[in-house]
C-alpha atoms as a PDB file:
ATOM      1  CA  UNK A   1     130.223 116.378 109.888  1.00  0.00           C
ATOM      2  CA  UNK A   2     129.479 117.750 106.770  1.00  0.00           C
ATOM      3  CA  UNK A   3     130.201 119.903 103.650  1.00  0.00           C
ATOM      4  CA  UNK A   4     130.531 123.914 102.681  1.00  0.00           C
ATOM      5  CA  UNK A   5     127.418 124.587 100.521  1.00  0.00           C
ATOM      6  CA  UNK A   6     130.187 124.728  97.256  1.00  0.00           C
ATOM      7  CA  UNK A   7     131.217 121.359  97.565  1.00  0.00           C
ATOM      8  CA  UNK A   8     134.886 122.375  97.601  1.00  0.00           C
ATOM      9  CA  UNK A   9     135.766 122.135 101.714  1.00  0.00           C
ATOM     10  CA  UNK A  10     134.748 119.749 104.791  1.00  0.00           C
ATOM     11  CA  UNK A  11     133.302 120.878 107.408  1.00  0.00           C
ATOM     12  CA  UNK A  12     134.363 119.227 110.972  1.00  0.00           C
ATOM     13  CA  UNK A  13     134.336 119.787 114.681  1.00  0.00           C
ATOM     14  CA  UNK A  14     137.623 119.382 117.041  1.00  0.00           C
ATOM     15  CA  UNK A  15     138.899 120.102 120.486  1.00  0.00           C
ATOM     16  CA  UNK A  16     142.805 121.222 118.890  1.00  0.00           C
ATOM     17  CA  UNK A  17     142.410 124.827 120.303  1.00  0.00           C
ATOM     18  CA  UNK A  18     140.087 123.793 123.324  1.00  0.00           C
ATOM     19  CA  UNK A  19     141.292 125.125 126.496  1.00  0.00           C
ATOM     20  CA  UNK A  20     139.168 123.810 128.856  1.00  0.00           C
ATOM     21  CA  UNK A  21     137.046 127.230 129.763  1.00  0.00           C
ATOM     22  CA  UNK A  22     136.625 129.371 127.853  1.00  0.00           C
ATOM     23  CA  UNK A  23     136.291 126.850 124.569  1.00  0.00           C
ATOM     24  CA  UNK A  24     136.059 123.558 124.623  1.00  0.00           C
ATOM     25  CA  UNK A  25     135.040 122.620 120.933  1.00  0.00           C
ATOM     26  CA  UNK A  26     135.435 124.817 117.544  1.00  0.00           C
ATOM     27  CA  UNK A  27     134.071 123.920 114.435  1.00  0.00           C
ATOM     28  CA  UNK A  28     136.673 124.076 111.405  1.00  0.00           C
ATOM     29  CA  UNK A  29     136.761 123.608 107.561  1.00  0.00           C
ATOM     30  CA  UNK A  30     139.449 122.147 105.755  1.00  0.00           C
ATOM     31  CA  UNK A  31     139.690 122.157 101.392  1.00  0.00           C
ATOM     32  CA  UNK A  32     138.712 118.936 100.051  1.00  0.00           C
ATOM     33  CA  UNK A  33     141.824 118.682  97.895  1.00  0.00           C
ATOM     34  CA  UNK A  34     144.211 119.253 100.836  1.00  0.00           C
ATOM     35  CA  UNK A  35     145.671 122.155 102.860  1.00  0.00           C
ATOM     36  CA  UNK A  36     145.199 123.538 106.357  1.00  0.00           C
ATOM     37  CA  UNK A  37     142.237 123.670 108.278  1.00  0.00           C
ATOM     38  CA  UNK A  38     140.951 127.188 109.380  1.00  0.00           C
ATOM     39  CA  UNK A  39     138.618 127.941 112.444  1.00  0.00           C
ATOM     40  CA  UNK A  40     135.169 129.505 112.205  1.00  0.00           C
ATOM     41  CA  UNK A  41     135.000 132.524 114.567  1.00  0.00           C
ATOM     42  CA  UNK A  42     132.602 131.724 116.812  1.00  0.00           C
ATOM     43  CA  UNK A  43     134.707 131.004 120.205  1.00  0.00           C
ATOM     44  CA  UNK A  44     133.218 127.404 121.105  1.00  0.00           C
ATOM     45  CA  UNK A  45     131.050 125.217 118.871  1.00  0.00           C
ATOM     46  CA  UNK A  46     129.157 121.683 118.689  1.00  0.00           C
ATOM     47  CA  UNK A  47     126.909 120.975 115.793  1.00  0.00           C
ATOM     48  CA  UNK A  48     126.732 123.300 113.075  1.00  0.00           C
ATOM     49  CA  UNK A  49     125.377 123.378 109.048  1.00  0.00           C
ATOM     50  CA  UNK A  50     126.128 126.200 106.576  1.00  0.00           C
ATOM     51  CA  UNK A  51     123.012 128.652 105.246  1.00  0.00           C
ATOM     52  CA  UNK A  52     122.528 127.756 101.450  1.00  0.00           C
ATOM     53  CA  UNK A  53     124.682 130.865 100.815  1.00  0.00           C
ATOM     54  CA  UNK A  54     127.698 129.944 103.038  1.00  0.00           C
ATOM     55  CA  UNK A  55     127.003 133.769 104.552  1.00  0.00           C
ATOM     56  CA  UNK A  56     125.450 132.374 107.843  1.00  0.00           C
ATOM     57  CA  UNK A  57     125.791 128.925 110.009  1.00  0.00           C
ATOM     58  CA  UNK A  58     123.053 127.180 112.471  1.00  0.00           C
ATOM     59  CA  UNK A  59     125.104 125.749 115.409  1.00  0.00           C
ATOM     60  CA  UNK A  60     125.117 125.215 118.775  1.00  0.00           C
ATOM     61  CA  UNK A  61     127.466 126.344 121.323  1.00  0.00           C
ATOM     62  CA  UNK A  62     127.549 123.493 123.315  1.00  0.00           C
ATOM     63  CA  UNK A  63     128.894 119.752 122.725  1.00  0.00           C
ATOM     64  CA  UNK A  64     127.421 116.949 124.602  1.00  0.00           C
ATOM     65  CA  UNK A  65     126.244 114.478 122.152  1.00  0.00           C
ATOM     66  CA  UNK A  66     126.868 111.757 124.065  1.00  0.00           C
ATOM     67  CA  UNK A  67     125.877 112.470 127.346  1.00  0.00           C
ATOM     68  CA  UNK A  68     122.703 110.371 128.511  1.00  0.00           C
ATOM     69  CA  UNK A  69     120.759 113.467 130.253  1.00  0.00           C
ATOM     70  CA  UNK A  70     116.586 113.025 129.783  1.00  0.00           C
ATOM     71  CA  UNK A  71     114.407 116.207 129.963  1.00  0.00           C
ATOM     72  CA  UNK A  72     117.461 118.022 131.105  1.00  0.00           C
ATOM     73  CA  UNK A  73     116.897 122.131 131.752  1.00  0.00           C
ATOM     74  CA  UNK A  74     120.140 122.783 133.371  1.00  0.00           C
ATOM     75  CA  UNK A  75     123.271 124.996 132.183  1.00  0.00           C
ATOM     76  CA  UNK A  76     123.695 122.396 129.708  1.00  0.00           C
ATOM     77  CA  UNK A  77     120.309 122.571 127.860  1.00  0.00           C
ATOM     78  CA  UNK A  78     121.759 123.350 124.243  1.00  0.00           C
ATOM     79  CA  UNK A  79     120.329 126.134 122.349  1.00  0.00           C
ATOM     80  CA  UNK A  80     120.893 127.137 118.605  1.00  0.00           C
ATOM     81  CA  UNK A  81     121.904 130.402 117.231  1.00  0.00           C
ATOM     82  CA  UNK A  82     122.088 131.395 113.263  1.00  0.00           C
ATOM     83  CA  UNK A  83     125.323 133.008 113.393  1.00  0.00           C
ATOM     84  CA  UNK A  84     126.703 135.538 110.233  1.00  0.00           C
ATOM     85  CA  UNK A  85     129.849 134.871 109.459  1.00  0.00           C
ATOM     86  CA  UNK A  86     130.656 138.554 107.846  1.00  0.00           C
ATOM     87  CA  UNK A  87     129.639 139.897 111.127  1.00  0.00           C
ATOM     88  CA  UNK A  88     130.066 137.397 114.127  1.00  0.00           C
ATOM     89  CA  UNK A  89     126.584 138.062 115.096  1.00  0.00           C
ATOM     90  CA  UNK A  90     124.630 135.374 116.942  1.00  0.00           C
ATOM     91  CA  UNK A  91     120.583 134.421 117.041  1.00  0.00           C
ATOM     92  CA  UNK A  92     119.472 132.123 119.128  1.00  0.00           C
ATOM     93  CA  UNK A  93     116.276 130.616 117.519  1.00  0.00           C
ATOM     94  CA  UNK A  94     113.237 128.014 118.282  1.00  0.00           C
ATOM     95  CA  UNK A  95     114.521 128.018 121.666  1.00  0.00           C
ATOM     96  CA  UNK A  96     113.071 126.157 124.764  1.00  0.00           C
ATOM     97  CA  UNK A  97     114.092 125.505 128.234  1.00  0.00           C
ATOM     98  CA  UNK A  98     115.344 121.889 126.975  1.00  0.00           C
ATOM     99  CA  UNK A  99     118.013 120.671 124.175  1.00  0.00           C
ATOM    100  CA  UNK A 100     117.593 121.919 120.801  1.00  0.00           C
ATOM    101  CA  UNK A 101     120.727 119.876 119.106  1.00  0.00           C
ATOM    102  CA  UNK A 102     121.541 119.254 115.704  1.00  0.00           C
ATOM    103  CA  UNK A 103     120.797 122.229 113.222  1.00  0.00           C
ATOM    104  CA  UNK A 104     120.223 121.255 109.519  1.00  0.00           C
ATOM    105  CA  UNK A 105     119.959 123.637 106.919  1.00  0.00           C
ATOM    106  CA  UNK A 106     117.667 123.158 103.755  1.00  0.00           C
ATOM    107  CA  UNK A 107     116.404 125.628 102.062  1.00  0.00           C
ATOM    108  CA  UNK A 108     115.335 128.318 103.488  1.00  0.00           C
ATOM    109  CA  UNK A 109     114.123 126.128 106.733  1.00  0.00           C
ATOM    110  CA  UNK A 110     116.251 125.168 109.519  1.00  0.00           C
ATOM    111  CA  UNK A 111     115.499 121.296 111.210  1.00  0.00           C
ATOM    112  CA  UNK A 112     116.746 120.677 114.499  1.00  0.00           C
ATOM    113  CA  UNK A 113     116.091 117.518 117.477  1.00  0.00           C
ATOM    114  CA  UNK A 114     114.450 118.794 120.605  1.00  0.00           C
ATOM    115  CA  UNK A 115     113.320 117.151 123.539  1.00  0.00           C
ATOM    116  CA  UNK A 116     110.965 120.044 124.413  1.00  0.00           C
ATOM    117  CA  UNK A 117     107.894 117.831 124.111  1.00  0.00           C
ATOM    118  CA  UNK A 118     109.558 114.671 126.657  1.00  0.00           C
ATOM    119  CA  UNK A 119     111.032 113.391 123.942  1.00  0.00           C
ATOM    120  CA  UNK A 120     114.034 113.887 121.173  1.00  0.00           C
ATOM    121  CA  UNK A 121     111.611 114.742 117.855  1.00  0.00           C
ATOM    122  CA  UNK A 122     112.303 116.482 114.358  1.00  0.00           C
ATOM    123  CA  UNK A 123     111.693 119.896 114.364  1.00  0.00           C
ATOM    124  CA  UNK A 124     111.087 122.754 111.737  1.00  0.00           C
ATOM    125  CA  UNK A 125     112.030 126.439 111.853  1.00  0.00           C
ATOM    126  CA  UNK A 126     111.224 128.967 109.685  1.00  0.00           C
ATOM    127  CA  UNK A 127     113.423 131.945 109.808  1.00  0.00           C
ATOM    128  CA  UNK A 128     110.403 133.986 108.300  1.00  0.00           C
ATOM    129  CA  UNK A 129     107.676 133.575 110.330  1.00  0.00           C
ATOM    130  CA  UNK A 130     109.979 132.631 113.569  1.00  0.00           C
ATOM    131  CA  UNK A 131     107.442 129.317 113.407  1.00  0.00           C
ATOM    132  CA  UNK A 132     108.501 126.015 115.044  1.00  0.00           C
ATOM    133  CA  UNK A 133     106.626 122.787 113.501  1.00  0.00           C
ATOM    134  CA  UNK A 134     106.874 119.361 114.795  1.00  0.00           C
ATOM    135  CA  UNK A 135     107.858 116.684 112.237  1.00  0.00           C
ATOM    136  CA  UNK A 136     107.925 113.861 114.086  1.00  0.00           C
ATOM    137  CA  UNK A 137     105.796 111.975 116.886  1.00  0.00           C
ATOM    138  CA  UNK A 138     107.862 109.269 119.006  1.00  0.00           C
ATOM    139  CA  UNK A 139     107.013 109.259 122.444  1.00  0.00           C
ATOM    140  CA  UNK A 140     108.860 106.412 123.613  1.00  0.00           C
ATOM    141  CA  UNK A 141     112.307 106.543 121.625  1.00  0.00           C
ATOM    142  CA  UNK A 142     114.508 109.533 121.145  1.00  0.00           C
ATOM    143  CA  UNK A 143     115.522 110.959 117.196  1.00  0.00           C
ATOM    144  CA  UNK A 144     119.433 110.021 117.690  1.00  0.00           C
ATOM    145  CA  UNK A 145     121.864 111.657 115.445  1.00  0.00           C
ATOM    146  CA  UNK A 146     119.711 113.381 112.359  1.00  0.00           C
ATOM    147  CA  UNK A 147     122.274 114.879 109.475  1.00  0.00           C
ATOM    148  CA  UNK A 148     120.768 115.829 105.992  1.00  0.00           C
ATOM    149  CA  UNK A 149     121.663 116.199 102.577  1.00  0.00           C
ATOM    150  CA  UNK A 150     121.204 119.402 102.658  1.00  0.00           C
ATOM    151  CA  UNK A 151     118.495 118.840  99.458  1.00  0.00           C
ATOM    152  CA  UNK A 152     115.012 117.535 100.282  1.00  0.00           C
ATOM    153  CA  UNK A 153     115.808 114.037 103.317  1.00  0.00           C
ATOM    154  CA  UNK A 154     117.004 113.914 107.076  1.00  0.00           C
ATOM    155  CA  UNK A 155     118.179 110.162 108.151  1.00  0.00           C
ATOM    156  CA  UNK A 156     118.171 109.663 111.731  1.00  0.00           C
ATOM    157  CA  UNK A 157     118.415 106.584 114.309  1.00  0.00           C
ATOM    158  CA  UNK A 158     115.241 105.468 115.947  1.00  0.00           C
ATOM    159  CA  UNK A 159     115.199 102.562 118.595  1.00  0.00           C
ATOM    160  CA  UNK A 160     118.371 100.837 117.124  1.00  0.00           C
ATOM    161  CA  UNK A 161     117.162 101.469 113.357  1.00  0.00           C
ATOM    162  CA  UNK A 162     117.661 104.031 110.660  1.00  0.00           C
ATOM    163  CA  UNK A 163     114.846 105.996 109.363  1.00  0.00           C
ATOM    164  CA  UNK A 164     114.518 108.757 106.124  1.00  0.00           C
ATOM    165  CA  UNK A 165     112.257 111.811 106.508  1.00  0.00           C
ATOM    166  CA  UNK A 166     111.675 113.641 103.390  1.00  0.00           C
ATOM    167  CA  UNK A 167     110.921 117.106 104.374  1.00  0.00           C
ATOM    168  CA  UNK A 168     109.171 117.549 100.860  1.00  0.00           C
ATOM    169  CA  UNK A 169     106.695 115.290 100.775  1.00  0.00           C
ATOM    170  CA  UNK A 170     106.828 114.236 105.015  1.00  0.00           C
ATOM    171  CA  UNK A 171     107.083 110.408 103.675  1.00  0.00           C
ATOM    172  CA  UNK A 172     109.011 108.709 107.154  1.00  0.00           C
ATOM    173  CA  UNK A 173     110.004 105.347 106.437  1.00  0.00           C
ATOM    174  CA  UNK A 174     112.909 102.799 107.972  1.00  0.00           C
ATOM    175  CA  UNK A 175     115.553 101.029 106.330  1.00  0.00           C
ATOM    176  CA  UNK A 176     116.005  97.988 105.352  1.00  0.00           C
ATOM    177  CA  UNK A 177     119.891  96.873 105.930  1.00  0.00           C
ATOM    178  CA  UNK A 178     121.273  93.216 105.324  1.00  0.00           C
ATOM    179  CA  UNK A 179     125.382  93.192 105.816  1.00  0.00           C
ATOM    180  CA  UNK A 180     126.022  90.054 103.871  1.00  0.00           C
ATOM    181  CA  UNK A 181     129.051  87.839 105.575  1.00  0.00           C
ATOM    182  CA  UNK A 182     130.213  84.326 104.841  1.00  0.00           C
ATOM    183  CA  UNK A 183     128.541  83.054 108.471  1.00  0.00           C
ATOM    184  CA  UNK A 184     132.232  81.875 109.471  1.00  0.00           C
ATOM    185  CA  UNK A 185     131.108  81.801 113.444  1.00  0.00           C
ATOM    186  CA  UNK A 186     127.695  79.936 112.437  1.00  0.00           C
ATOM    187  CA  UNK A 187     129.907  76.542 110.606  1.00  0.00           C
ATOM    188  CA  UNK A 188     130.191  73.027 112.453  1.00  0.00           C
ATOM    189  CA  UNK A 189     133.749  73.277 113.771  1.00  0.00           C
ATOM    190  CA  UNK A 190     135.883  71.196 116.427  1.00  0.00           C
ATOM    191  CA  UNK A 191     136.749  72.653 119.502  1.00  0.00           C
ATOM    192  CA  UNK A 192     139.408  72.094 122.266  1.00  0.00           C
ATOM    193  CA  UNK A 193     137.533  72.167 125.654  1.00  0.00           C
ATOM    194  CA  UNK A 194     140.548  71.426 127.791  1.00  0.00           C
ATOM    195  CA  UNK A 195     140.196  75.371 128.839  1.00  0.00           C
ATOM    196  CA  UNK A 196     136.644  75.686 128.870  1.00  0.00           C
ATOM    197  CA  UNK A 197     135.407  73.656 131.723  1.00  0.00           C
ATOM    198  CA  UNK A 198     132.792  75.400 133.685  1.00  0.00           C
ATOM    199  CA  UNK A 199     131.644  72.805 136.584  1.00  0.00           C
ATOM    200  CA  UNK A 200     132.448  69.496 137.527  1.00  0.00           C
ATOM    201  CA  UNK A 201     131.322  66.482 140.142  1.00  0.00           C
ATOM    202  CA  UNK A 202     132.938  63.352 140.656  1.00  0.00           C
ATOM    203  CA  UNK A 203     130.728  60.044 141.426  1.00  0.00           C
ATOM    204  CA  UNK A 204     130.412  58.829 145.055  1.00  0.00           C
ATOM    205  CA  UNK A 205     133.416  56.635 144.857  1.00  0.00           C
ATOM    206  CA  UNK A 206     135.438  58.467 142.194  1.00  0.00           C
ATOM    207  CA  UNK A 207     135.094  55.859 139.440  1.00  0.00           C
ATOM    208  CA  UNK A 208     133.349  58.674 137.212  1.00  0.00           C
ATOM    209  CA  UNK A 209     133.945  62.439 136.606  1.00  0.00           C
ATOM    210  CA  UNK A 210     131.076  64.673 135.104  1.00  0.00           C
ATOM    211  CA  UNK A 211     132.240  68.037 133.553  1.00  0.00           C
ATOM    212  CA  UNK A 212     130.225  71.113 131.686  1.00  0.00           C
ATOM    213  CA  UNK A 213     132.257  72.796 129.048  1.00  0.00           C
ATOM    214  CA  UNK A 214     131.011  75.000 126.153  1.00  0.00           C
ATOM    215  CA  UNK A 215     126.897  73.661 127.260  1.00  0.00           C
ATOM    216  CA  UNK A 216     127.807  70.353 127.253  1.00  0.00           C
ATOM    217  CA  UNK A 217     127.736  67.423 129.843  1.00  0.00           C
ATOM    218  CA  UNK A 218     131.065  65.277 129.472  1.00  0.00           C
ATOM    219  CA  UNK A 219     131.799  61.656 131.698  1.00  0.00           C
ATOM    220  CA  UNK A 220     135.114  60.589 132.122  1.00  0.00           C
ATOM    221  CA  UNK A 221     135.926  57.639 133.238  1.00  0.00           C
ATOM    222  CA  UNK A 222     138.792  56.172 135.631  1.00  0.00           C
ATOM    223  CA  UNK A 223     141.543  54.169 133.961  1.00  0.00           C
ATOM    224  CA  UNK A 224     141.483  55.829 130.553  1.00  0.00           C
ATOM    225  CA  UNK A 225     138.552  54.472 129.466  1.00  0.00           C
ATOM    226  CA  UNK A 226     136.454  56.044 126.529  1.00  0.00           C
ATOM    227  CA  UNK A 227     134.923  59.300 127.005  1.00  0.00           C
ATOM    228  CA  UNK A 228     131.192  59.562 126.437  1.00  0.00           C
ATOM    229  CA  UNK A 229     129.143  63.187 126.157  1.00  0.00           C
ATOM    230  CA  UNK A 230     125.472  63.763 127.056  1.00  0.00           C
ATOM    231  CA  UNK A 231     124.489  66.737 124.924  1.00  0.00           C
ATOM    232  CA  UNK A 232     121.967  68.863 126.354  1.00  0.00           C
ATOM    233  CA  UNK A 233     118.337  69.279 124.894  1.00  0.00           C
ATOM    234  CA  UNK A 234     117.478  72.368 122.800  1.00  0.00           C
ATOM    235  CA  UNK A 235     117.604  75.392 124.714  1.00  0.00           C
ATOM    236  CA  UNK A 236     118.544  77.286 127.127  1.00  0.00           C
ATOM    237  CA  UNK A 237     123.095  76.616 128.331  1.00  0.00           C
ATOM    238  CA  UNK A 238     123.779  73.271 130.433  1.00  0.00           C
ATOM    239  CA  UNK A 239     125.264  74.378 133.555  1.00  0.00           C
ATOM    240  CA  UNK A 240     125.127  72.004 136.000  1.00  0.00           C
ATOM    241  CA  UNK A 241     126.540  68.168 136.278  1.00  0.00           C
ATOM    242  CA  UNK A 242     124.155  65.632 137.977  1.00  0.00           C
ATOM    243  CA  UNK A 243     124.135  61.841 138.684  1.00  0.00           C
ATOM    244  CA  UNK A 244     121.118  59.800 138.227  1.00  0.00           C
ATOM    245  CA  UNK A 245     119.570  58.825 141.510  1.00  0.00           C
ATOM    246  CA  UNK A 246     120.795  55.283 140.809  1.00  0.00           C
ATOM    247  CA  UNK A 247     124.503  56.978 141.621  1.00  0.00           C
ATOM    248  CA  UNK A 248     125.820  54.312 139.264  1.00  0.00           C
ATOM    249  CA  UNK A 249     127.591  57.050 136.943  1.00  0.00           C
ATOM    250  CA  UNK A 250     125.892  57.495 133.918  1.00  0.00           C
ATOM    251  CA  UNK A 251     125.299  61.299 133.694  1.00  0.00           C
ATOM    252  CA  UNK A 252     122.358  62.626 132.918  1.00  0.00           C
ATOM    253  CA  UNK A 253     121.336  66.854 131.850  1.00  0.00           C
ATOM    254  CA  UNK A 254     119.799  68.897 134.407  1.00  0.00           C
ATOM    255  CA  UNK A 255     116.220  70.346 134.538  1.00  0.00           C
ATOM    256  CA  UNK A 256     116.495  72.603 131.449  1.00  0.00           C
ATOM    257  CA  UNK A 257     115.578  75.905 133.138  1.00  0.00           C
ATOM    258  CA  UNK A 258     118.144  75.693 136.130  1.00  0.00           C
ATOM    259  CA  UNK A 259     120.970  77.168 135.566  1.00  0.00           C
ATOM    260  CA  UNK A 260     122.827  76.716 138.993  1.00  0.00           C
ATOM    261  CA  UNK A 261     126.433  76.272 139.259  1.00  0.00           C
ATOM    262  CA  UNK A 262     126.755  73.321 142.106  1.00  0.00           C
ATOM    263  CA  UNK A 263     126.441  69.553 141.015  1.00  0.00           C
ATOM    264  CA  UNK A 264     125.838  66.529 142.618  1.00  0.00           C
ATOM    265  CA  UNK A 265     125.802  62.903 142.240  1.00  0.00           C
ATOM    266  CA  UNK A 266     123.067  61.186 144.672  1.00  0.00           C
ATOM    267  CA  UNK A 267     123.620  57.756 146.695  1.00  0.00           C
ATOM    268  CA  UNK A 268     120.401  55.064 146.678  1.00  0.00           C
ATOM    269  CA  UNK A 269     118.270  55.665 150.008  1.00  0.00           C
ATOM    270  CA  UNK A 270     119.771  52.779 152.988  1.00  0.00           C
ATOM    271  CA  UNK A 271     117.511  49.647 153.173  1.00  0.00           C
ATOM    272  CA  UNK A 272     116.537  49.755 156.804  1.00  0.00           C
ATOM    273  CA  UNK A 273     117.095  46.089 158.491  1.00  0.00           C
ATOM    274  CA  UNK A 274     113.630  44.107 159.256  1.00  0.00           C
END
């Protein structure tokens, strides 16, 4: 989750010495180059980002990232605490009675996600003036997962879509991603339907079968004769296998927007004797 402020060990979270009560999650470093991992002192951790210095550490005690709790102010709100490392003394800061998640340290300012406004924003702390600034403004999605690079930008997930704030000069802007792929599941290609029929109707005297496999209509008729298809017009999945009211069997697509699963062939209406 991210780096000592030297460059030389990884920082990461994991449950190894979790024992259910008293800790559940510890944050840990481990050298870059290889070796063992060795536990930061504070007895239970989630998030957490090194001071400039590597003398101190904003984290948060608690761990529930991916819980789906809204405006929660139970024993679960997360706080954050600058704790020093030489002394094992803990701060809390910029606290409310919702979340405050995700400490990032740049500079000598501390950002943070809180919820304390109705909804997950960027927030700014400084350690100087004990101030707490509001970078940004969404009011109908939350900031999801913000991590920094520890210089000058924040990137964070808004509605499905990453964003960049540059604390510098307070630019927010999206990204553009395009994952180029050789649109294998987009090509023409033949398909078995033999295990993909979804609905079927046979004519009034059995001479002709209608089935609906992969949104298509196929007849079939007795005797091994030729099979014929009725492909269905743009839009929306054919579903359901119908007769024309003639009941003479030559299939024909259902109303485009129904989408029920029982199909029917229909007889021509008795003459009634003079």
């Amino acid at each position: 989750m991210g780096w000592t402020p030297d460059g030389t060990s990884i920082l990461f979270r994991s449950q190894r010495d979790a024992d259910g009560l008293r800790s559940r999650t510890g944050l840990y470093t481990v050298p870059a180059k290889g070796g063992l991992a060795k536990a930061l002192p504070m007895p239970t951790a989630g998030a957490g980002d090194f001071s400039p210095d590597g003398k101190r550490l904003a984290y948060s005690p608690l761990f529930r990232d991916f819980r789906t709790w809204k405006r929660y102010e139970g024993g679960w709100a997360q706080d954050l605490f600058v704790f020093d490392i030489a002394t094992n003394d803990a701060k809390a800061f910029a606290t409310s009675k919702r979340t405050e998640r995700d400490p990032m340290w740049i500079g000598d300012t501390i950002y943070f996600a809180s919820d304390r406004d109705g909804t997950l924003n960027l927030y700014a702390w400084d350690p100087k003036t004990d101030a707490v600034t509001r970078l940004t403004s969404s009011t109908t999605w939350d900031v999801r997962w913000p991590s920094s690079d520890n210089v000058s930008r924040i990137v964070y997930e808004l509605n499905g879509e990453l964003r960049v704030f540059d604390v510098k000069t307070k630019a927010d802007q999206g990204l553009s991603i395009f994952v180029p792929n050789d649109g294998v599941a987009m090509r023409p290609s033949r398909y078995s339907v033999e295990k993909n029929v979804e609905d079927f109707e046979l004519s009034p005297k059995g001479e002709r079968a209608l089935f609906v496999a992969r949104g298509d209509v196929f007849t079939l008729r007795s005797r091994r004769a030729p099979r014929g298809t009725s492909p269905p017009p743009p839009g929306p999945t054919t579903s359901t296998p119908a007769g024309r009211p003639t009941g003479r069997g030559s299939p024909s697509s259902p109303t485009r927007p129904a989408r029920t699963r029982s199909g029917s062939w229909t007889r021509p209406a008795a003459r009634r004797s003079s």
